[in-house]
N, C-alpha and C. Protein backbone atom coordinates (compact mmCIF):
# COMPACT_ATOMS: atom_id res chain seq x y z
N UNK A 1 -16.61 -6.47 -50.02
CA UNK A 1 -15.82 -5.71 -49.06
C UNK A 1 -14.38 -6.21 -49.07
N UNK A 2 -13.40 -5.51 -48.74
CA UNK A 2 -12.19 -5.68 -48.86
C UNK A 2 -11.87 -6.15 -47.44
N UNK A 3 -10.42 -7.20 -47.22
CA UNK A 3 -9.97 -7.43 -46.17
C UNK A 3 -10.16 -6.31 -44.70
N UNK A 4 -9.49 -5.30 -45.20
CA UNK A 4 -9.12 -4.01 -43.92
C UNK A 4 -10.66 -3.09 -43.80
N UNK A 5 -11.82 -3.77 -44.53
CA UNK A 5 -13.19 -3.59 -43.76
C UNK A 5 -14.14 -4.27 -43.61
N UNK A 6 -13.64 -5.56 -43.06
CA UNK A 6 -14.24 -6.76 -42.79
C UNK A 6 -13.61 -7.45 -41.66
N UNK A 7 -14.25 -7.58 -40.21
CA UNK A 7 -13.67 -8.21 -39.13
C UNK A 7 -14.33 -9.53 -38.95
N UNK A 8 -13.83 -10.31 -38.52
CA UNK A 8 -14.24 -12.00 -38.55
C UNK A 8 -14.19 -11.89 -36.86
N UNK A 9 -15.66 -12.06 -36.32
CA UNK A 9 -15.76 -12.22 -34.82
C UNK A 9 -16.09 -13.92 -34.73
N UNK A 10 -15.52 -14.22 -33.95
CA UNK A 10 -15.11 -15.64 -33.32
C UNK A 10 -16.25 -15.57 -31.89
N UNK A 11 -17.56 -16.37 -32.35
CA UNK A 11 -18.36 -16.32 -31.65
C UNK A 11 -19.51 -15.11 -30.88
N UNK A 12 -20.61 -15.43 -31.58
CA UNK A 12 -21.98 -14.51 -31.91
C UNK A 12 -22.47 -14.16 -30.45
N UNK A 13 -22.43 -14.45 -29.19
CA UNK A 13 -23.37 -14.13 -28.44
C UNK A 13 -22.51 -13.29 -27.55
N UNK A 14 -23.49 -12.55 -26.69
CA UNK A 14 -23.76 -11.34 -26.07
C UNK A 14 -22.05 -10.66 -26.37
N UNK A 15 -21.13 -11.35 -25.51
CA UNK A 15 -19.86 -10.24 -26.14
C UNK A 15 -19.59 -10.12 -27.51
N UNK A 16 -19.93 -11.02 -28.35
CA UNK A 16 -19.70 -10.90 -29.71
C UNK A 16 -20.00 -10.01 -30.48
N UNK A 17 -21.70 -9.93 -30.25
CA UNK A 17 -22.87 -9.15 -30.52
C UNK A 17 -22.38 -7.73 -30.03
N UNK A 18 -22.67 -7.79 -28.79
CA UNK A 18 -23.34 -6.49 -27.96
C UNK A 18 -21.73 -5.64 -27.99
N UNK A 19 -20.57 -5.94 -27.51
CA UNK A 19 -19.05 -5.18 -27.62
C UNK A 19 -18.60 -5.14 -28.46
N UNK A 20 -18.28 -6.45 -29.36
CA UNK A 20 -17.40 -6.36 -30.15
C UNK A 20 -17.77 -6.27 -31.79
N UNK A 21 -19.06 -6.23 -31.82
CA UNK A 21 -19.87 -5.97 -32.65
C UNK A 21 -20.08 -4.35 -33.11
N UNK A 22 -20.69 -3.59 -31.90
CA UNK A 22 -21.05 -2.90 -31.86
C UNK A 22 -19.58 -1.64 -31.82
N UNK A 23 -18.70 -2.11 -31.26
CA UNK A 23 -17.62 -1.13 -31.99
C UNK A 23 -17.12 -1.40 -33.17
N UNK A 24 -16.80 -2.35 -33.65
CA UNK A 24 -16.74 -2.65 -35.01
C UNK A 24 -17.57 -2.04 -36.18
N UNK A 25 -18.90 -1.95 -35.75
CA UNK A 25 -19.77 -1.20 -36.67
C UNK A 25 -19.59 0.04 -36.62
N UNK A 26 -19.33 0.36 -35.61
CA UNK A 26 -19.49 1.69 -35.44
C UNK A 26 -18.01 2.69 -36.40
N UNK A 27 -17.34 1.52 -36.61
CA UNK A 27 -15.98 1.81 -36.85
C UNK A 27 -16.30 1.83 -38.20
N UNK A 28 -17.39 1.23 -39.25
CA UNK A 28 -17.60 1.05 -40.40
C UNK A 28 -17.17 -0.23 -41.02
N UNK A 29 -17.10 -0.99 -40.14
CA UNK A 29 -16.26 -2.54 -40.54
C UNK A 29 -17.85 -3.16 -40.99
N UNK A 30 -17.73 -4.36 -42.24
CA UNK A 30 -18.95 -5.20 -42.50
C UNK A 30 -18.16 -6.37 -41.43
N UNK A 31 -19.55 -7.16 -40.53
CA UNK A 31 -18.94 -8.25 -39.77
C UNK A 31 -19.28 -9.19 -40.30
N UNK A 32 -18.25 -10.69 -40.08
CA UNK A 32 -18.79 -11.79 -40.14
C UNK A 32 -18.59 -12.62 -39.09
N UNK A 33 -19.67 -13.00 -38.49
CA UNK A 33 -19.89 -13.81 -37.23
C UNK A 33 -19.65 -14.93 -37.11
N UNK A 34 -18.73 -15.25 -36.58
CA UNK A 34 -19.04 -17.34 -36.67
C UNK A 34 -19.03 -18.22 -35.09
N UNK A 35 -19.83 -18.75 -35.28
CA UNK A 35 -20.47 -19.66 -33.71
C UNK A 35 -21.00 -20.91 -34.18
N UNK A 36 -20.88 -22.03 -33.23
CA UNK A 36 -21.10 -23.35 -33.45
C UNK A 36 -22.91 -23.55 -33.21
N UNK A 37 -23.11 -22.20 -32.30
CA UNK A 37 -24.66 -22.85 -31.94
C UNK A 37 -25.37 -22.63 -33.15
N UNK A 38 -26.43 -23.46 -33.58
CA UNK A 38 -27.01 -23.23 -35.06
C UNK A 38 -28.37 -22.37 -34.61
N UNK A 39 -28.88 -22.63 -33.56
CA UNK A 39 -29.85 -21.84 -33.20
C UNK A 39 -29.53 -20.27 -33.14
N UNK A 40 -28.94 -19.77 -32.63
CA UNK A 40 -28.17 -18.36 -32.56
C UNK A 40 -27.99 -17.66 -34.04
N UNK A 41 -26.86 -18.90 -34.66
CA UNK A 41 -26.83 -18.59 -36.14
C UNK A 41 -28.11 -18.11 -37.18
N UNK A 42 -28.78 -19.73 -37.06
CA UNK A 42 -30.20 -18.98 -37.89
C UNK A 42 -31.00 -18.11 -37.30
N UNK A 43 -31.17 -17.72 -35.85
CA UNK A 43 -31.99 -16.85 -35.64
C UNK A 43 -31.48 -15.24 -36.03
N UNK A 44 -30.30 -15.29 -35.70
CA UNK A 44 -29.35 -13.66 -36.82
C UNK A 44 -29.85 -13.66 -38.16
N UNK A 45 -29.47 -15.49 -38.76
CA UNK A 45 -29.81 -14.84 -40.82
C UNK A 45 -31.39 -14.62 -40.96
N UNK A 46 -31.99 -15.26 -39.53
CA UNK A 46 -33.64 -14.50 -40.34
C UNK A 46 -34.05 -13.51 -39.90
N UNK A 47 -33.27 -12.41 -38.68
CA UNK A 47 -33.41 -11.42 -38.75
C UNK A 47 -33.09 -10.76 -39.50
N UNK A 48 -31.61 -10.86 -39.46
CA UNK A 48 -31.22 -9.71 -40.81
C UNK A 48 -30.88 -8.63 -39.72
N UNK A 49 -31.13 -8.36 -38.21
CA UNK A 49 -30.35 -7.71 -37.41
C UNK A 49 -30.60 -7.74 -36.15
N UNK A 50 -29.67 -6.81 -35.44
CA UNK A 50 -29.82 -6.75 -34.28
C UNK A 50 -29.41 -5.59 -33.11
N UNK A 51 -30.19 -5.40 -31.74
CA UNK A 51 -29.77 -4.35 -31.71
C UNK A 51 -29.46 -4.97 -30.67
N UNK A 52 -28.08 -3.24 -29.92
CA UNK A 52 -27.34 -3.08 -28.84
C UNK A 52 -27.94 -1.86 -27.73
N UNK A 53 -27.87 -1.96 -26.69
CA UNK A 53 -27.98 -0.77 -26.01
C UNK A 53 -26.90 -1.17 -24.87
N UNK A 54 -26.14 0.66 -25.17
CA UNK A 54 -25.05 0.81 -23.90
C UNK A 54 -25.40 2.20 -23.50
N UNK A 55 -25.40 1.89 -22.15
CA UNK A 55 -25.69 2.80 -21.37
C UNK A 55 -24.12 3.41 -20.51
N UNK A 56 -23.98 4.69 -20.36
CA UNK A 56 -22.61 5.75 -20.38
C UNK A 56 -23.02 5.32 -18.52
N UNK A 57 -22.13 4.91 -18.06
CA UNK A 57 -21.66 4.65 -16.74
C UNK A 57 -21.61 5.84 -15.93
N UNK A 58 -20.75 6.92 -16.34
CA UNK A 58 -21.30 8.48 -15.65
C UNK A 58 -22.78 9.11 -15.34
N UNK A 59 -23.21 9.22 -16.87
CA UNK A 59 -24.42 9.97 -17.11
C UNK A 59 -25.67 9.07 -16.69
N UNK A 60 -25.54 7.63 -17.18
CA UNK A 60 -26.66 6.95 -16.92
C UNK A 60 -27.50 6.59 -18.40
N UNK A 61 -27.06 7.75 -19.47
CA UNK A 61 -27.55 7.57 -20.73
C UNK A 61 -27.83 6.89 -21.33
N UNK A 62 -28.57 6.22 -22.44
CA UNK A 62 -28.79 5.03 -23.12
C UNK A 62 -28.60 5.62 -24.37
N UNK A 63 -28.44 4.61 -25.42
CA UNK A 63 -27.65 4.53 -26.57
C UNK A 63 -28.34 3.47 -27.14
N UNK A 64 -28.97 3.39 -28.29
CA UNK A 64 -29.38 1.98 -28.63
C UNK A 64 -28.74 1.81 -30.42
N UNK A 65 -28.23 0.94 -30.71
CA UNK A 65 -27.98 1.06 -32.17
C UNK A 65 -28.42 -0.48 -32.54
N UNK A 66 -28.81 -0.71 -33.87
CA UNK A 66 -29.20 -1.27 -34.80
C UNK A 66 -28.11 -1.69 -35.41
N UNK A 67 -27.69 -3.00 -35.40
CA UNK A 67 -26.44 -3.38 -36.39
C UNK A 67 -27.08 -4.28 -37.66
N UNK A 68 -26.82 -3.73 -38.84
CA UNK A 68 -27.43 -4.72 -40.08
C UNK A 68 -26.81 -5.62 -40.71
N UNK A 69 -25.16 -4.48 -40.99
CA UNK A 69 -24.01 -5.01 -41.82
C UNK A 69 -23.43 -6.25 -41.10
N UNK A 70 -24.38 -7.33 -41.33
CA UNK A 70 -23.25 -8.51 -41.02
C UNK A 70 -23.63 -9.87 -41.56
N UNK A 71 -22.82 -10.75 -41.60
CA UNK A 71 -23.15 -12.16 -41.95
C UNK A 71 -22.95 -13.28 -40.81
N UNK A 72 -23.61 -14.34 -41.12
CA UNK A 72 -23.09 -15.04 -39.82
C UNK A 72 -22.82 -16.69 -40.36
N UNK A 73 -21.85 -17.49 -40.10
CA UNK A 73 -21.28 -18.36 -40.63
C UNK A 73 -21.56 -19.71 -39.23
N UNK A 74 -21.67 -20.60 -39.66
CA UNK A 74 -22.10 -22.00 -38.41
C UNK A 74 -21.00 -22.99 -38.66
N UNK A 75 -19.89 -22.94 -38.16
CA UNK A 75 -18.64 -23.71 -37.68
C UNK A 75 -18.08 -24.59 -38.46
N UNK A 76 -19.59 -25.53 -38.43
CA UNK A 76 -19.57 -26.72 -38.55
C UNK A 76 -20.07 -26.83 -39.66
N UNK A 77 -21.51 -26.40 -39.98
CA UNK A 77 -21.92 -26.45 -41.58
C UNK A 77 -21.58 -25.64 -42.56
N UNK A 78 -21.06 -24.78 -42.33
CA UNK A 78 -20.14 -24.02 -43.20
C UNK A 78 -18.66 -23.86 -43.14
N UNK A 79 -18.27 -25.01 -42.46
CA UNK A 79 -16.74 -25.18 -42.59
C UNK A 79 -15.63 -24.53 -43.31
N UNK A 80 -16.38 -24.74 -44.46
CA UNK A 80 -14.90 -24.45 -45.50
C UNK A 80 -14.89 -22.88 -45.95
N UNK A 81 -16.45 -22.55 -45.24
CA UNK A 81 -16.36 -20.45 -45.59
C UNK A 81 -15.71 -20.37 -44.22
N UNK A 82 -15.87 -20.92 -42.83
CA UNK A 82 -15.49 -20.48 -42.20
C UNK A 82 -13.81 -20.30 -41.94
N UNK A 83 -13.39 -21.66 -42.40
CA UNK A 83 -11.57 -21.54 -42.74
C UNK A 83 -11.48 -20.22 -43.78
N UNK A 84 -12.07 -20.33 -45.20
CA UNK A 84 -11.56 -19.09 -45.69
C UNK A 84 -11.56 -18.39 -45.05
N UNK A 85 -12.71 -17.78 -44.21
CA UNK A 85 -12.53 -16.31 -43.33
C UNK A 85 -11.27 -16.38 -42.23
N UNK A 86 -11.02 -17.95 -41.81
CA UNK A 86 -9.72 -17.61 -40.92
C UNK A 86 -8.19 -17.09 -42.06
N UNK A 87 -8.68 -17.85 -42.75
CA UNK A 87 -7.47 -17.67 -43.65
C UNK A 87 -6.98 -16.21 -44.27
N UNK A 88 -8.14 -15.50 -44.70
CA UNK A 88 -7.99 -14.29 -45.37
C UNK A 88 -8.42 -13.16 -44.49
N UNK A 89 -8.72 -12.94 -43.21
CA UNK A 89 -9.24 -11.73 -42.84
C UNK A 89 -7.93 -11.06 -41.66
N UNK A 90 -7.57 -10.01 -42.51
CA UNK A 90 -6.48 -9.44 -41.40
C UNK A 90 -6.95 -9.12 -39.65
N UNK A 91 -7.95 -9.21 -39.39
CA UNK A 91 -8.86 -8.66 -38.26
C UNK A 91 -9.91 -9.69 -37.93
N UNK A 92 -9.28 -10.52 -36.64
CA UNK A 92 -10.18 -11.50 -35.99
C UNK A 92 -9.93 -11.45 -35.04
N UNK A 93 -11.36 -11.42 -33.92
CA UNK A 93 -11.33 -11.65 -32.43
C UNK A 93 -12.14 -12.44 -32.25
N UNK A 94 -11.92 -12.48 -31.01
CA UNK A 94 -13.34 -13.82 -30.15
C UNK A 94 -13.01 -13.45 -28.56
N UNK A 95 -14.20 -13.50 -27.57
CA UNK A 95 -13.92 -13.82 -26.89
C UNK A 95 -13.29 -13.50 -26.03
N UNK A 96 -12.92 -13.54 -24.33
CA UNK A 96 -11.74 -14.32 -23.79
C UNK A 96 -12.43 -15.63 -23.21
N UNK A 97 -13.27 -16.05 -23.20
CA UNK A 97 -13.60 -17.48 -22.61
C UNK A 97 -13.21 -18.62 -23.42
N UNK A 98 -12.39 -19.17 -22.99
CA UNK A 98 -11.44 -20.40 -23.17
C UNK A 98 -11.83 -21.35 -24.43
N UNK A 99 -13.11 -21.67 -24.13
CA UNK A 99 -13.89 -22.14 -24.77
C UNK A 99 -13.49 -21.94 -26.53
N UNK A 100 -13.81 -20.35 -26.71
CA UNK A 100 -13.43 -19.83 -28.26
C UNK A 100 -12.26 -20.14 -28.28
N UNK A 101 -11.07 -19.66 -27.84
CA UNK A 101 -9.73 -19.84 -27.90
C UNK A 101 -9.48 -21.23 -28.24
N UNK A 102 -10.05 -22.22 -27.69
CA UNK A 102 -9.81 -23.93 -28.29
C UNK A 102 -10.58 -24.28 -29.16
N UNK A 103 -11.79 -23.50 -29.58
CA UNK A 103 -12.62 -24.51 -30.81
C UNK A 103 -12.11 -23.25 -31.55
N UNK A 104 -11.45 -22.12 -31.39
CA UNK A 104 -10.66 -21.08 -33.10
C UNK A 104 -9.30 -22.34 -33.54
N UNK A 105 -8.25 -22.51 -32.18
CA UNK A 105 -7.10 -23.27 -32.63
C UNK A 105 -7.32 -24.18 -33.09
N UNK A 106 -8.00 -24.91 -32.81
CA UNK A 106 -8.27 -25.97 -33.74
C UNK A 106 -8.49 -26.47 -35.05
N UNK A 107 -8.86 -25.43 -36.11
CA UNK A 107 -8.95 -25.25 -36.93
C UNK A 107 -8.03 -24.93 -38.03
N UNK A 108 -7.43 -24.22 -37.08
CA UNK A 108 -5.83 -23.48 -37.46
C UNK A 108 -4.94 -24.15 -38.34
């Protein structure tokens, strides 16, 4: 996949996953996930996926999607993929909890 369809999300759980995931896919982006917890991590690479459900605030509707396209990277034991991905991906988020914002700069 090329840079401009590949987003680098800065930490895997529920907002990662479930928002920022799930518009991203939807957008046709392949993701790559990266989070320090290793449990989280390997439990994504032995699924191989995961799903979202959002429900429309007006209607009440549910929505469930299946996200496949993604990889997921562990901070710490994959260090040096995870700098490449800071290094080369025009499109990275994380987060707003503080937390991401100081273990992304750091790296920097």
């Amino acid at each position: 996949m090329t840079n401009q369809n590949t987003v680098l999300i800065i930490g895997s759980g529920r907002s990662g996953r479930g928002m920022l995931g799930e518009l991203y896919h939807k957008a046709g982006f392949h993701i790559v996930f990266a989070d320090n917890d290793p449990s989280l991590v390997n439990g994504l690479r032995a699924v191989g996926h995961y799903s979202v459900e959002m429900t429309d605030l007006k209607s009440g509707a549910k929505e469930e999607s299946v996200i496949t396209d993604f990889a997921v990277l562990n901070t710490v034991a994959d260090h040096a993929a995870y700098i490449e991905q800071l290094a080369t991906r025009e499109t990275m988020l994380t987060d707003s909890r503080s937390i991401n914002f100081s273990n992304s700069g750091s790296v920097v």
